[in-house]
C-alpha atoms as a PDB file:
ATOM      1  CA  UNK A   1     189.985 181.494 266.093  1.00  0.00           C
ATOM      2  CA  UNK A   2     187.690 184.061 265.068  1.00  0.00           C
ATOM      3  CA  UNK A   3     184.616 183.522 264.230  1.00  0.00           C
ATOM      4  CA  UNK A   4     183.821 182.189 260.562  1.00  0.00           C
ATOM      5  CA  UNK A   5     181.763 183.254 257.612  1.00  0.00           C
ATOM      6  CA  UNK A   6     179.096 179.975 257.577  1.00  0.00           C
ATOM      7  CA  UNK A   7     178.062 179.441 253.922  1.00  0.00           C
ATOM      8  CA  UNK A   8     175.491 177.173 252.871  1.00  0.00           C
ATOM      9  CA  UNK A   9     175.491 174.926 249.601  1.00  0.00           C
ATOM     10  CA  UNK A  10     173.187 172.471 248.027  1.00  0.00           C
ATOM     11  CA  UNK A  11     175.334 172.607 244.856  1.00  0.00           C
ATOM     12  CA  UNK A  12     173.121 174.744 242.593  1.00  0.00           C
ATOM     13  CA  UNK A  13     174.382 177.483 240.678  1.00  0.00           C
ATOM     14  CA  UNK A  14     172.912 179.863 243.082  1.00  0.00           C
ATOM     15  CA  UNK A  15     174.631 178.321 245.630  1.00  0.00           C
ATOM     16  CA  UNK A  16     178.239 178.648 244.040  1.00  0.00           C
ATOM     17  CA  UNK A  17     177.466 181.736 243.871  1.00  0.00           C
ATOM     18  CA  UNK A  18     177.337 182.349 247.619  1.00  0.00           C
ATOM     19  CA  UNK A  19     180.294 180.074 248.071  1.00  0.00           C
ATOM     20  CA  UNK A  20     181.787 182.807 246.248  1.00  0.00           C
ATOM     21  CA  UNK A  21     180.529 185.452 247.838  1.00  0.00           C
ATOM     22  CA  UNK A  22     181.435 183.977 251.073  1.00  0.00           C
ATOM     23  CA  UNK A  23     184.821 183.286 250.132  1.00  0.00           C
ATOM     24  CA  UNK A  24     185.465 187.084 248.828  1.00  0.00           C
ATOM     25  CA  UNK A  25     183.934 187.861 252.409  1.00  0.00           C
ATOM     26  CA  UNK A  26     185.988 186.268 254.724  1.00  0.00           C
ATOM     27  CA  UNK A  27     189.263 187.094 252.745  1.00  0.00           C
ATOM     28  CA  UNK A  28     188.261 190.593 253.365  1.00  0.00           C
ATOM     29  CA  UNK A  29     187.272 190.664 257.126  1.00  0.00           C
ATOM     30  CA  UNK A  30     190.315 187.892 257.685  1.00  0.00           C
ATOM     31  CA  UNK A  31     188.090 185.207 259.155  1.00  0.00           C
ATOM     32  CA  UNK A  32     187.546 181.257 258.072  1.00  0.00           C
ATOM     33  CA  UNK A  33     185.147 180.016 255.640  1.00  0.00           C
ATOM     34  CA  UNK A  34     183.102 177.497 256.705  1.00  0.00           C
ATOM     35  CA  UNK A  35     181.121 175.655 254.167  1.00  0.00           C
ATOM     36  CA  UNK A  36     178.013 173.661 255.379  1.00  0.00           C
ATOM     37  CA  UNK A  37     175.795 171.498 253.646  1.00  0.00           C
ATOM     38  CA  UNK A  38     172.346 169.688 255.228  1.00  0.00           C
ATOM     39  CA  UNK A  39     171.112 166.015 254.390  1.00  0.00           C
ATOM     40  CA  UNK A  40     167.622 166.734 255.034  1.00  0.00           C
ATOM     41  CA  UNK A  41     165.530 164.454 257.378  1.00  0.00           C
ATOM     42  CA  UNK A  42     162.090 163.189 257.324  1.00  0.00           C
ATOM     43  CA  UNK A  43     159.916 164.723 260.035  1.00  0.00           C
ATOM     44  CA  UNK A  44     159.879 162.919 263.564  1.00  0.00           C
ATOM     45  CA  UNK A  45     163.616 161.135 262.244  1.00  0.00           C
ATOM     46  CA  UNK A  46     166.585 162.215 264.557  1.00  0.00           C
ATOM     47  CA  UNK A  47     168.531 164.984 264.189  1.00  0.00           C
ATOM     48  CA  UNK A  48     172.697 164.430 264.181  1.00  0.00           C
ATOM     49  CA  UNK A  49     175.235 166.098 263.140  1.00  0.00           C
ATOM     50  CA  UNK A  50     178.036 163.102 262.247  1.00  0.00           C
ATOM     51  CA  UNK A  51     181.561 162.884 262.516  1.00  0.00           C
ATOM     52  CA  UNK A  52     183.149 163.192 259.246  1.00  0.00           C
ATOM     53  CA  UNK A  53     184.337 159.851 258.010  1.00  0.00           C
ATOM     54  CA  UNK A  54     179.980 158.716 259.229  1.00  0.00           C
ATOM     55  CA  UNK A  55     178.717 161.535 257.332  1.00  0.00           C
ATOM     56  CA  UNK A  56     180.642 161.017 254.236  1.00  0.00           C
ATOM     57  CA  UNK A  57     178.855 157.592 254.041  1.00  0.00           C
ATOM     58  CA  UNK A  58     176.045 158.844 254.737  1.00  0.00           C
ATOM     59  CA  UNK A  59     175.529 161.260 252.308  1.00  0.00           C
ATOM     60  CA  UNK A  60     177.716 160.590 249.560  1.00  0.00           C
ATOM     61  CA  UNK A  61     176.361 163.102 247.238  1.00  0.00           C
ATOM     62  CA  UNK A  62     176.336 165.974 250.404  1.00  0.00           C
ATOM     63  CA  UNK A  63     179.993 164.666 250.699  1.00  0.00           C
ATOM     64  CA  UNK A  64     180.363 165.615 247.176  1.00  0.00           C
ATOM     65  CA  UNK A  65     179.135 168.694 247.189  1.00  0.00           C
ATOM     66  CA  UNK A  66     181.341 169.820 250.344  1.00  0.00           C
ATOM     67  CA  UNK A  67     184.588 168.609 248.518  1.00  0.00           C
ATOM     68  CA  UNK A  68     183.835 170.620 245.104  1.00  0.00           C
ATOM     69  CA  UNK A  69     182.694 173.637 246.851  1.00  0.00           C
ATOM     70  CA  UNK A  70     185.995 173.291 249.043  1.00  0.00           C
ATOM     71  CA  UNK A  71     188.247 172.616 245.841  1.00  0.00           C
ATOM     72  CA  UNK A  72     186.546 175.917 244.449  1.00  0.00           C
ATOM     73  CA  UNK A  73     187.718 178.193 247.121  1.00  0.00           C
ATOM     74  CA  UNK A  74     190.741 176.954 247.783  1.00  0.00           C
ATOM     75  CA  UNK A  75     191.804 177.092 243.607  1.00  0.00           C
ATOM     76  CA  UNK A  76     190.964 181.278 243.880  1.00  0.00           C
ATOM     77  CA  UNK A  77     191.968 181.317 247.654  1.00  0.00           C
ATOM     78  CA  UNK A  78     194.662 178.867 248.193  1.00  0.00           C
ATOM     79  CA  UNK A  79     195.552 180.748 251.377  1.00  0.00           C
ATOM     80  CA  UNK A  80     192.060 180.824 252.835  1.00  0.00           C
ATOM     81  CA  UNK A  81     191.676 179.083 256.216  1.00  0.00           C
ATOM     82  CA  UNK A  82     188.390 176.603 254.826  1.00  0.00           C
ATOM     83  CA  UNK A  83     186.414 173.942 256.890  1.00  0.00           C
ATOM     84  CA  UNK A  84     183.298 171.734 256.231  1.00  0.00           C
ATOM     85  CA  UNK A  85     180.238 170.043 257.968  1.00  0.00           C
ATOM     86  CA  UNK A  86     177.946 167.789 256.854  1.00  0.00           C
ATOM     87  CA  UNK A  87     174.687 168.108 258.903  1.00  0.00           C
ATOM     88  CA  UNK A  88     172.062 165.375 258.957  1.00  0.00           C
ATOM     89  CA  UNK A  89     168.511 167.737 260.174  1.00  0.00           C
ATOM     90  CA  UNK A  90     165.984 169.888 259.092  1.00  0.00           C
ATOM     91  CA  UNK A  91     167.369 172.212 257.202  1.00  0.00           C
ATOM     92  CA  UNK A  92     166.309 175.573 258.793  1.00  0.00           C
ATOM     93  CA  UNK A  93     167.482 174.362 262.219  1.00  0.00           C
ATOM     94  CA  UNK A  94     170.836 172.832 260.972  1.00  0.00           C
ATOM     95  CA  UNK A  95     171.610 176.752 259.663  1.00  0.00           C
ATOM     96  CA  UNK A  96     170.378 178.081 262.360  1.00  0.00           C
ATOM     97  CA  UNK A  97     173.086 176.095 264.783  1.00  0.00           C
ATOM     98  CA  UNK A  98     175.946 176.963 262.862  1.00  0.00           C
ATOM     99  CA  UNK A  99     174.976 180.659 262.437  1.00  0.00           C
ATOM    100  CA  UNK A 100     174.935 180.671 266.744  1.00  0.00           C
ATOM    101  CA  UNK A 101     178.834 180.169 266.119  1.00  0.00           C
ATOM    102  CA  UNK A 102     179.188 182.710 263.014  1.00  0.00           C
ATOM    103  CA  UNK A 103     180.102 186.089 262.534  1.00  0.00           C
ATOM    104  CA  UNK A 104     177.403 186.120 259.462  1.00  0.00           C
ATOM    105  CA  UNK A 105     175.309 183.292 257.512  1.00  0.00           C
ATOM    106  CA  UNK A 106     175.553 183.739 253.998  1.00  0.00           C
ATOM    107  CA  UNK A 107     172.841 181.590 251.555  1.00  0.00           C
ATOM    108  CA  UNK A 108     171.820 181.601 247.621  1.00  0.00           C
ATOM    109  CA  UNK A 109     168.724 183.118 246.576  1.00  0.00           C
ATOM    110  CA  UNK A 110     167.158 179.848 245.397  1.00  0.00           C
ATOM    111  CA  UNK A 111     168.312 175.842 245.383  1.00  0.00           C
ATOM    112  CA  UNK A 112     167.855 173.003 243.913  1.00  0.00           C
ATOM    113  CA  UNK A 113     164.010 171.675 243.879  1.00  0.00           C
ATOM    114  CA  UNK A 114     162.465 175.620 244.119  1.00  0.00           C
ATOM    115  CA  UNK A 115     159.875 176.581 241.952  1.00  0.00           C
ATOM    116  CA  UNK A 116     161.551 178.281 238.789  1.00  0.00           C
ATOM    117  CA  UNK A 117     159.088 181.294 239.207  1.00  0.00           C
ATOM    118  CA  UNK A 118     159.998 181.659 243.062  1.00  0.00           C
ATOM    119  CA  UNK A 119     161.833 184.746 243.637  1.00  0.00           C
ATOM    120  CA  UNK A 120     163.447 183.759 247.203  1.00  0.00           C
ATOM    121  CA  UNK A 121     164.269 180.137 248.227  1.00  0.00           C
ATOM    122  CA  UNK A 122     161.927 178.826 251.073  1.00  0.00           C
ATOM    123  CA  UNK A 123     165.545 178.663 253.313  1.00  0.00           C
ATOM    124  CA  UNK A 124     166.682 181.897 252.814  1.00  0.00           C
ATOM    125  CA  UNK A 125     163.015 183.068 253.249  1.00  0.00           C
ATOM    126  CA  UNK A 126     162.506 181.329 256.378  1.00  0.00           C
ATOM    127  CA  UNK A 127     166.177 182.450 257.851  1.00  0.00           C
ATOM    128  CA  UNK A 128     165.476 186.191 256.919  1.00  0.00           C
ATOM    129  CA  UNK A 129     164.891 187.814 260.382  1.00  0.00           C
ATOM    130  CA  UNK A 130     165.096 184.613 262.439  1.00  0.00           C
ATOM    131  CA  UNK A 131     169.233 184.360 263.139  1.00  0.00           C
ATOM    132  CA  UNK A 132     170.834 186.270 266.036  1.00  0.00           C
ATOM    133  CA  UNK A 133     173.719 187.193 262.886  1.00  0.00           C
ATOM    134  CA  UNK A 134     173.648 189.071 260.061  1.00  0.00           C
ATOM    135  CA  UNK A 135     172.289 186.924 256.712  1.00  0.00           C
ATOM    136  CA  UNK A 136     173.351 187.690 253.508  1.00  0.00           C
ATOM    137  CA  UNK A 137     171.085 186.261 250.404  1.00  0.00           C
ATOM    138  CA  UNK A 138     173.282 186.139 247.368  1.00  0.00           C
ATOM    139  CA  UNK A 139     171.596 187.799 244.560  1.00  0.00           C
ATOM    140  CA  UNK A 140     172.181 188.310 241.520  1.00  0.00           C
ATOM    141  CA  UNK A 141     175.962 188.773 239.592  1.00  0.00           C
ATOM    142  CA  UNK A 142     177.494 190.280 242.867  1.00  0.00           C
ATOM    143  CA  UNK A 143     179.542 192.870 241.333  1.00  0.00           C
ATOM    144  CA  UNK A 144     182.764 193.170 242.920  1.00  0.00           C
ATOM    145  CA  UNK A 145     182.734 196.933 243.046  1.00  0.00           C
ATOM    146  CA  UNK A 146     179.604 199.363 243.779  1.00  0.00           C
ATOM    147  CA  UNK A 147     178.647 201.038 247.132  1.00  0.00           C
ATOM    148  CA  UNK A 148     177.389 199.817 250.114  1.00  0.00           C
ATOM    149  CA  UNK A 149     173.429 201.374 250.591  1.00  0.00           C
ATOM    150  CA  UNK A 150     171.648 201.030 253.755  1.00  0.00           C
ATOM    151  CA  UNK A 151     168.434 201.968 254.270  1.00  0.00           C
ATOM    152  CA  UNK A 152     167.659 203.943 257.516  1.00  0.00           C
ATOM    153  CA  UNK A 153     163.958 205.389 259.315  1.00  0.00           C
ATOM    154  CA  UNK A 154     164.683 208.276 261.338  1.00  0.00           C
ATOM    155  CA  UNK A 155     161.928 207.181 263.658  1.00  0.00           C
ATOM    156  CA  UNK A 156     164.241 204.742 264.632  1.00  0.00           C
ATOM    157  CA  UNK A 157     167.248 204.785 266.977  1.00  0.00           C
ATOM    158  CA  UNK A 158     170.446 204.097 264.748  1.00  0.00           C
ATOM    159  CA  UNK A 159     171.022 200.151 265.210  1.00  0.00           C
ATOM    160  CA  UNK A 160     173.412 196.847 264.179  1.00  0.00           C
ATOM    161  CA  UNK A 161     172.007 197.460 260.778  1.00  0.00           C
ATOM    162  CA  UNK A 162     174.166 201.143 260.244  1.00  0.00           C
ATOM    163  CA  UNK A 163     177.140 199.787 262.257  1.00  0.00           C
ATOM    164  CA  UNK A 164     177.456 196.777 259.818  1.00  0.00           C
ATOM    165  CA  UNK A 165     177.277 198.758 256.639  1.00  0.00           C
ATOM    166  CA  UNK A 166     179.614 201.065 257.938  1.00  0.00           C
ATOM    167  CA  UNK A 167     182.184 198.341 258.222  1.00  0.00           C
ATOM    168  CA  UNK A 168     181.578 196.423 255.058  1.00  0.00           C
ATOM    169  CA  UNK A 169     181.672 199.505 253.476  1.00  0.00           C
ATOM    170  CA  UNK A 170     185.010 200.139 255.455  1.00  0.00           C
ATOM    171  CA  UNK A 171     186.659 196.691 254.509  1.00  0.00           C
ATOM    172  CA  UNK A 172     185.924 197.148 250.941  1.00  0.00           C
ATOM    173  CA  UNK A 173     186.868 200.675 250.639  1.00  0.00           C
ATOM    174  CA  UNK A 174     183.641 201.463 248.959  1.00  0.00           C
ATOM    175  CA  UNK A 175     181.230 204.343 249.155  1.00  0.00           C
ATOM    176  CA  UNK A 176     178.477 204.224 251.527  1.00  0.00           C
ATOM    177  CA  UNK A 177     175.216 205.466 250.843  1.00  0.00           C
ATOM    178  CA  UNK A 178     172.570 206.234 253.301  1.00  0.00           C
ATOM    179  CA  UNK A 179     168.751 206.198 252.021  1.00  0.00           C
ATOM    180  CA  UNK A 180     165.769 207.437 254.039  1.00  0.00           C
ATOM    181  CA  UNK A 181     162.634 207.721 251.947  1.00  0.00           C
ATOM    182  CA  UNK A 182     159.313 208.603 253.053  1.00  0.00           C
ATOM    183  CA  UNK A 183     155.852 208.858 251.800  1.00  0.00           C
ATOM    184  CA  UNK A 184     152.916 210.984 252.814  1.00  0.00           C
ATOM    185  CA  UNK A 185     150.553 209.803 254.818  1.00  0.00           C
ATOM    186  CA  UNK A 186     147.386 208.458 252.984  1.00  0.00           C
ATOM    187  CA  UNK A 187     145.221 211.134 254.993  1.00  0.00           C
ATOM    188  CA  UNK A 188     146.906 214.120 254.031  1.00  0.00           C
ATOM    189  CA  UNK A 189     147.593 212.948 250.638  1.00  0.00           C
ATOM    190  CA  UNK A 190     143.544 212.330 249.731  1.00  0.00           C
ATOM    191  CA  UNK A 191     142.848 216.021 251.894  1.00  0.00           C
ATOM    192  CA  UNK A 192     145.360 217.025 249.054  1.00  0.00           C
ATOM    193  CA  UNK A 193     147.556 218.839 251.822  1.00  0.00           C
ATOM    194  CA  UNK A 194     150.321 221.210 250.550  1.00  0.00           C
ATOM    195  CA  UNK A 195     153.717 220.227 251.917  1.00  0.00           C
ATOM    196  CA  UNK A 196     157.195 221.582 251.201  1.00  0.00           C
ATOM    197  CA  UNK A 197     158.997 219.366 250.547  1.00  0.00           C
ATOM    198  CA  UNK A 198     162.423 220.311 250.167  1.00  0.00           C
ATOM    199  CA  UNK A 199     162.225 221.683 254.061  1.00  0.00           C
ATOM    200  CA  UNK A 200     160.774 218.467 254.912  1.00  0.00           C
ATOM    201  CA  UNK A 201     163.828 216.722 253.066  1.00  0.00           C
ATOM    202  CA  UNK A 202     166.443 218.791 254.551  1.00  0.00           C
ATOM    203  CA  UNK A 203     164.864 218.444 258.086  1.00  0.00           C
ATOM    204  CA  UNK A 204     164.961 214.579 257.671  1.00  0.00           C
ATOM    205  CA  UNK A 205     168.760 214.638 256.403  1.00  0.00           C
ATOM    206  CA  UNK A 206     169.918 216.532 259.325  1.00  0.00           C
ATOM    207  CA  UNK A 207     168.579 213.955 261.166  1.00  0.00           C
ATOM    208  CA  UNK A 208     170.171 210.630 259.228  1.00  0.00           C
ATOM    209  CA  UNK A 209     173.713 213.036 259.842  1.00  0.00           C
ATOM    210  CA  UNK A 210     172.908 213.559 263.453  1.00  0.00           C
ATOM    211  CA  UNK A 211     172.665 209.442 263.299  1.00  0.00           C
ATOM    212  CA  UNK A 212     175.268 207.977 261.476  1.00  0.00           C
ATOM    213  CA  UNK A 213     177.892 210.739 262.617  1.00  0.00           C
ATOM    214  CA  UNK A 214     179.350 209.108 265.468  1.00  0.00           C
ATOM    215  CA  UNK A 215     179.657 205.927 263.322  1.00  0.00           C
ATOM    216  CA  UNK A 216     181.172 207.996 260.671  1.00  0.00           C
ATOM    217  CA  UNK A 217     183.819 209.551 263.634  1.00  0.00           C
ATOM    218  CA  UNK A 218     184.661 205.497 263.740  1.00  0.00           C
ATOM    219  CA  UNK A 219     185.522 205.523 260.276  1.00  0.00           C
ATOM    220  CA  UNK A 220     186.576 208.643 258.958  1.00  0.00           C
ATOM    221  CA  UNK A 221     188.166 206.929 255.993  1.00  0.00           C
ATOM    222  CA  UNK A 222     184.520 206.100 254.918  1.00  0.00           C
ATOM    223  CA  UNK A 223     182.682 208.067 252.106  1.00  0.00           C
ATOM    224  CA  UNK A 224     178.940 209.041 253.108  1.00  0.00           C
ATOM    225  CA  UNK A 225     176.352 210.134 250.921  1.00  0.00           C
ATOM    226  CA  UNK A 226     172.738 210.641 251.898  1.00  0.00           C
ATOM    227  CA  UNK A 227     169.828 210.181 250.108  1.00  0.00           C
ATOM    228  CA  UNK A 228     166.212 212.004 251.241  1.00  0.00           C
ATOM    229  CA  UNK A 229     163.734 211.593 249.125  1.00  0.00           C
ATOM    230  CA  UNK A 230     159.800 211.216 248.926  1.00  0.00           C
ATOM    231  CA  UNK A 231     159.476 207.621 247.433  1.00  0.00           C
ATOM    232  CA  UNK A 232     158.775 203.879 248.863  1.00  0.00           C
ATOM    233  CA  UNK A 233     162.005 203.068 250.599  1.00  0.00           C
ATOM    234  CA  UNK A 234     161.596 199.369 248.630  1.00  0.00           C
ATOM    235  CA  UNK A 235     161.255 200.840 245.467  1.00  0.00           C
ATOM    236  CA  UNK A 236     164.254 203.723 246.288  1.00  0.00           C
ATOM    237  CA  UNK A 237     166.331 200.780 247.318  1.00  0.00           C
ATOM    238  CA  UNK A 238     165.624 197.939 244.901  1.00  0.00           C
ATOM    239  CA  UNK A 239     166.475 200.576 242.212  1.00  0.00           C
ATOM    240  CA  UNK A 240     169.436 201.139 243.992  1.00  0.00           C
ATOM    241  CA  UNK A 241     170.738 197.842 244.297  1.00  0.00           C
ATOM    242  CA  UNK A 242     171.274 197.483 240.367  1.00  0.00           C
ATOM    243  CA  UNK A 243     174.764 199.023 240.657  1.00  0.00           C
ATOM    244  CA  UNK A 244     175.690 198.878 244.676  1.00  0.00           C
ATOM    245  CA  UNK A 245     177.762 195.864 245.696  1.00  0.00           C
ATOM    246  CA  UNK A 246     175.361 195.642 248.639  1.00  0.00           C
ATOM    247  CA  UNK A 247     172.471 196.404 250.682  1.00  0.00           C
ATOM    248  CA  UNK A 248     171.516 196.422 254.016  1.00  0.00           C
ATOM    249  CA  UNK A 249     168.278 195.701 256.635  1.00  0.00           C
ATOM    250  CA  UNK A 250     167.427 196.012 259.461  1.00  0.00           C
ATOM    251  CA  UNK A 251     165.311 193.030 261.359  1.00  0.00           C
ATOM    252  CA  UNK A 252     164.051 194.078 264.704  1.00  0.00           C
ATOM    253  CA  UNK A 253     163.317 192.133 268.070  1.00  0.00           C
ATOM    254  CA  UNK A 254     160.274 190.549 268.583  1.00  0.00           C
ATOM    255  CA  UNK A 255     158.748 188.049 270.620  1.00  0.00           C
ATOM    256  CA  UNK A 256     160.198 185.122 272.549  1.00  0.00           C
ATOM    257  CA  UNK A 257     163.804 186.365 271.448  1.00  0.00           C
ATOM    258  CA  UNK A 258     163.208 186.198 267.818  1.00  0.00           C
ATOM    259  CA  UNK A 259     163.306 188.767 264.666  1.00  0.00           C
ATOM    260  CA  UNK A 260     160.962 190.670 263.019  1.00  0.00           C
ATOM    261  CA  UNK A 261     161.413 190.904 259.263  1.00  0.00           C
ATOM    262  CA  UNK A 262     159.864 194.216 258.309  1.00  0.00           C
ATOM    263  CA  UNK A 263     157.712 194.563 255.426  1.00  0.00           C
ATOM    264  CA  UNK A 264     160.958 197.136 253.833  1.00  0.00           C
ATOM    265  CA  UNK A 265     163.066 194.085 254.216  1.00  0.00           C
ATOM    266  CA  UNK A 266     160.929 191.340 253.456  1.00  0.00           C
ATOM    267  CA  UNK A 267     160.470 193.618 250.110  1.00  0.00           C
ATOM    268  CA  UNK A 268     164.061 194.228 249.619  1.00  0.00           C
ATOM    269  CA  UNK A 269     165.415 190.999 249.317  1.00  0.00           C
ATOM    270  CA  UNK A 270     162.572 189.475 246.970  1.00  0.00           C
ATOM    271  CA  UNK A 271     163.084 192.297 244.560  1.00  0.00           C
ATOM    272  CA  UNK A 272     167.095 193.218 244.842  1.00  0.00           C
ATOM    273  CA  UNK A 273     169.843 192.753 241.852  1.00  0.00           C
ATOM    274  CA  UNK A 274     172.946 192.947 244.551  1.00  0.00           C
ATOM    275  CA  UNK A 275     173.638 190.809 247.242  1.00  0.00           C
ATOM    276  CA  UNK A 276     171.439 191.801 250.479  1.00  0.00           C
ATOM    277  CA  UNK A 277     172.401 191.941 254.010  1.00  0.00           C
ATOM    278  CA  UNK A 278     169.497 191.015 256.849  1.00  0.00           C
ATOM    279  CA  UNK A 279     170.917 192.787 259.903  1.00  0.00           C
ATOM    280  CA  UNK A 280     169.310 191.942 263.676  1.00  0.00           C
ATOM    281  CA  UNK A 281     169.381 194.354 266.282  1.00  0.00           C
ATOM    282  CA  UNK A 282     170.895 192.943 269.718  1.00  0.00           C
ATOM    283  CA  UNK A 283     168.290 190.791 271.554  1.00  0.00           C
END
């Protein structure tokens, strides 16, 4: 079996709709849904991941949650293959195991017991960057239709990120949209520098086409734009993100085989109206 979309749910409204999401997700890309929910422990307790008939008594409430979750996929996707799991652990490491067997983890933007002001969930925040898959925080109405943005630096080798928008963007026949945005360095901006701008812009595009193109050879059925502009690539792509049905970061390697969420990224998914995808590179 291939493998599955991993969805987690506390039963908040935020979480349904990443259920959703999730659901829509693996119908697309033809994989199983796999809907997991954590019983959080106390620190120093024992972590355990029971069998189902033990969890269920448990955890009656997580048991609960599971089985409406469940009912609501399978009444919009009767034909979806859909499993459970009911995981007794911290909450960040219970994820984190069932995203080692997932093509992508998929979370709400907040749960239940968040403050109301908070514009990330602590989860979600403390996933972002740290799973070898891509994450997906659920924001906002998730439209079903819009294009897929990515945001690209040409100072960086093309990576998972650009090969994973190229394919959502592929199995939802949707526009994708390729933004690079730069800024002046402070120096030369105080020393009031004269730049062209336009040269500068068209120098840069050649470069996101020289990057994406044999991705684009892949899928030739895919429609690229480009944006270049001179703006803060948060700012380009939040304001983006109000009508795309996605957008995707990039999380980079760092230390002891973990991620690096980039300040762009960290940015992106605290201030996005769409759905955003946290992309790692390979370890």
């Amino acid at each position: 079996m291939s493998a599955p979309i991993v969805v987690g749910t506390d039963g908040s409204a935020a979480a349904d709709r990443a259920v959703d999401w999730a659901a829509g997700e693996a119908a697309l890309r033809h994989r199983p849904l796999r809907i997991v929910h954590v019983a959080e422990i106390w620190p120093y307790q024992v972590r355990r991941f029971d069998p189902p008939d033990e969890a269920g008594r448990s955890s009656p409430a997580g048991h609960a949650v599971l089985l409406e979750a469940e009912s609501r996929v399978l009444e919009r996707r009767p034909d979806l293959r859909v499993t459970t799991a009911l995981a007794v652990n911290a909450t960040a490491d219970a994820l984190r195991d069932e995203a080692d067997k997932a093509f992508e983890l998929v979370l709400g933007h907040r749960g239940h017991g968040g403050f109301a002001g908070l514009r990330l969930g602590s989860v979600g925040l403390r996933m972002a960057g740290r799973t070898a898959v891509p994450l997906v925080i659920v924001r906002g109405g998730a439209p079903g239709g819009g294009e897929v943005v990515v945001g690209y630096d040409v100072a960086e080798a093309p990576g998972e990120a650009l090969r994973y928008a190229f394919e959502a963007a592929a199995v939802r026949g949707a526009r994708l949209r390729v933004v690079h945005a730069w800024r002046l360095s402070v120096d030369m901006a105080e020393a009031g520098y004269a730049i062209d701008e336009e040269r500068l812009n068209d120098e840069r595009r050649a470069r996101v086409i020289e990057a994406y193109a044999p991705l684009h050879a892949r899928y030739p059925l895919v429609d690229v734009a480009n944006d270049v502009l001179v703006g803060h690539p948060v700012s380009e792509l939040t304001r983006m993100s109000r009508t795309a049905a996605l957008v995707v970061v990039g999380a980079h390697p760092h230390r002891w085989g973990l991620f690096r969420l980039g300040s762009v990224g960290h940015g992106v998914i605290h201030h996005a109206e769409c759905p955003v995808a946290v992309v790692p590179a390979p370890r």
